[in-house]
Protein backbone atom coordinates (compact mmCIF):
# COMPACT_ATOMS: atom_id res chain seq x y z
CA UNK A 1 24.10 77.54 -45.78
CA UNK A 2 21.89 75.44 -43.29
CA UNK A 3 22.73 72.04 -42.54
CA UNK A 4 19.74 70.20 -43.97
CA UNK A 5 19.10 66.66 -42.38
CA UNK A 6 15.90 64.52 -44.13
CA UNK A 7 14.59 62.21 -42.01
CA UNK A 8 12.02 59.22 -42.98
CA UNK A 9 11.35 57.35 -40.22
CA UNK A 10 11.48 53.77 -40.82
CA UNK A 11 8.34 53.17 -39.14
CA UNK A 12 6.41 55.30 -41.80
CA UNK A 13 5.51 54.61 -45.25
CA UNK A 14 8.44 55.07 -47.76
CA UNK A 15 7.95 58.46 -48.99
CA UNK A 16 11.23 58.53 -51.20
CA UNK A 17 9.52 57.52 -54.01
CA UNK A 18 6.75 60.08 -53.96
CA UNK A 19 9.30 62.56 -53.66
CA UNK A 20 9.02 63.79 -50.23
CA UNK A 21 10.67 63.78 -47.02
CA UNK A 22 7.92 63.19 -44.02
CA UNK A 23 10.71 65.58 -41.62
CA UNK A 24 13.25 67.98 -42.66
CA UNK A 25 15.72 69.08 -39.64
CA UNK A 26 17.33 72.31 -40.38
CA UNK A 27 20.82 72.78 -37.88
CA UNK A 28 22.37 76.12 -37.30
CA UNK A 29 20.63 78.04 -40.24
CA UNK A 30 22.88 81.25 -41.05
CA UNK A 31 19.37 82.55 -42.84
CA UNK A 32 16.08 81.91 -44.32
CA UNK A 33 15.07 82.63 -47.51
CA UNK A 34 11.27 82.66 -48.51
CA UNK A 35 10.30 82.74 -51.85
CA UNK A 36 6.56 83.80 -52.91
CA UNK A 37 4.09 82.13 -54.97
CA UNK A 38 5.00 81.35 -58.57
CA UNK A 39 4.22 80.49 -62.01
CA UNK A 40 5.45 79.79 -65.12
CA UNK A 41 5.46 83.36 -66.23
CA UNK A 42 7.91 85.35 -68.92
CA UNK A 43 9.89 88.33 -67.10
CA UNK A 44 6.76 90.42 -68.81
CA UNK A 45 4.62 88.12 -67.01
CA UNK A 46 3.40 86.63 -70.24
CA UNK A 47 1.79 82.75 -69.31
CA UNK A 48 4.54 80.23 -70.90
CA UNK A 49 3.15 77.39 -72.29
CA UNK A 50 -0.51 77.19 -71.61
CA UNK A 51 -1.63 73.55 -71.54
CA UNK A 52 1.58 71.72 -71.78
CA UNK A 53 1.83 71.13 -67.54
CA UNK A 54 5.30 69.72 -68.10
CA UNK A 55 6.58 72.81 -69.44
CA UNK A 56 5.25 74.98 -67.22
CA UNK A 57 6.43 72.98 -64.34
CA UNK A 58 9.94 73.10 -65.62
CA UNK A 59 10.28 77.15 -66.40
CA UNK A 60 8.29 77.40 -62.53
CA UNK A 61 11.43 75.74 -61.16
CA UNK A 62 13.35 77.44 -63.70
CA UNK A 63 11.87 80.77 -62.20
CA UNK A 64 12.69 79.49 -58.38
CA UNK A 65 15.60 78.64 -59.22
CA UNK A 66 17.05 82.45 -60.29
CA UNK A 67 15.24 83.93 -57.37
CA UNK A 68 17.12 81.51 -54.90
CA UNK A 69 20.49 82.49 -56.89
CA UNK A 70 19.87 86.13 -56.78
CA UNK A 71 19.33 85.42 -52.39
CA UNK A 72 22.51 83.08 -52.32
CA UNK A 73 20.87 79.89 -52.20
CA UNK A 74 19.63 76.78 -54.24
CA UNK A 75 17.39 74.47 -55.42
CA UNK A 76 19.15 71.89 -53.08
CA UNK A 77 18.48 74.18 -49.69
CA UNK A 78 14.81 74.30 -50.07
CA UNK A 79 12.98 72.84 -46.76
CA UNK A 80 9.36 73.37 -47.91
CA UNK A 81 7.64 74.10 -50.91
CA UNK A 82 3.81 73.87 -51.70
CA UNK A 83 2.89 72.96 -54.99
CA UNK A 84 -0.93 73.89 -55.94
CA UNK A 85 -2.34 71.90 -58.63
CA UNK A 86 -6.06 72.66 -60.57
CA UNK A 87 -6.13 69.37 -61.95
CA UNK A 88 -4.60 66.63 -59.63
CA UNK A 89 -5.64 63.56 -61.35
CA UNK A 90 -3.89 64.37 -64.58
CA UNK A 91 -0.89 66.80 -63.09
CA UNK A 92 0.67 65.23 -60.08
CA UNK A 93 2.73 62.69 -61.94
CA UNK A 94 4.29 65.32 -64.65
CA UNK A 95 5.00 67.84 -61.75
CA UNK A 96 6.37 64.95 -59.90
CA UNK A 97 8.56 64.00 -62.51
CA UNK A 98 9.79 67.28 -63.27
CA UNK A 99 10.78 68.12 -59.68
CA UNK A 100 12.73 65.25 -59.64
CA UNK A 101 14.81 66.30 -62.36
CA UNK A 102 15.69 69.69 -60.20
């Protein structure tokens, strides 16, 4: 796989503990795997969860997590990911917390 090298400048804020990187260098990649949008969603696309953001955070990664496996990859080669959130206020802690854990 790619080598991955994250970089946080030490002239920026510390974004460690909001679980980012401000730059991700990527050296010699062999490939690149994209994966599309997704959502915590049963294989019969059946909405796990509804309400309980924690949970549906964890089978989302869950989810990403057997699509990078299936492409050769995982959760510890991912350079980018966009997380959309409805409610911000309430959500981006619990999301937060969860992607930590992954």
């Amino acid at each position: 796989m790619a080598v991955k090298e994250v970089i946080n400048p030490p002239e920026m804020w510390n974004a460690t503990p909001r679980s980012y990187s401000h730059v991700v260098k990527v050296n010699n990649p062999q490939s690149l795997i994209f994966v599309a949008g997704m959502a915590s969603v049963s294989p019969d696309i059946q909405v796990i969860a509804p309400g309980d953001i924690e949970v549906q955070t964890r089978t989302t990664f869950e989810n990403i997590r057997k699509e990078l496996a299936a492409a050769g990859a995982e959760m510890s080669d991912i350079v980018d990911m966009t997380v959309y959130l409805v409610d911000v206020k309430n959500h981006q802690w619990p999301v937060r917390k969860v992607r930590e854990e992954f």
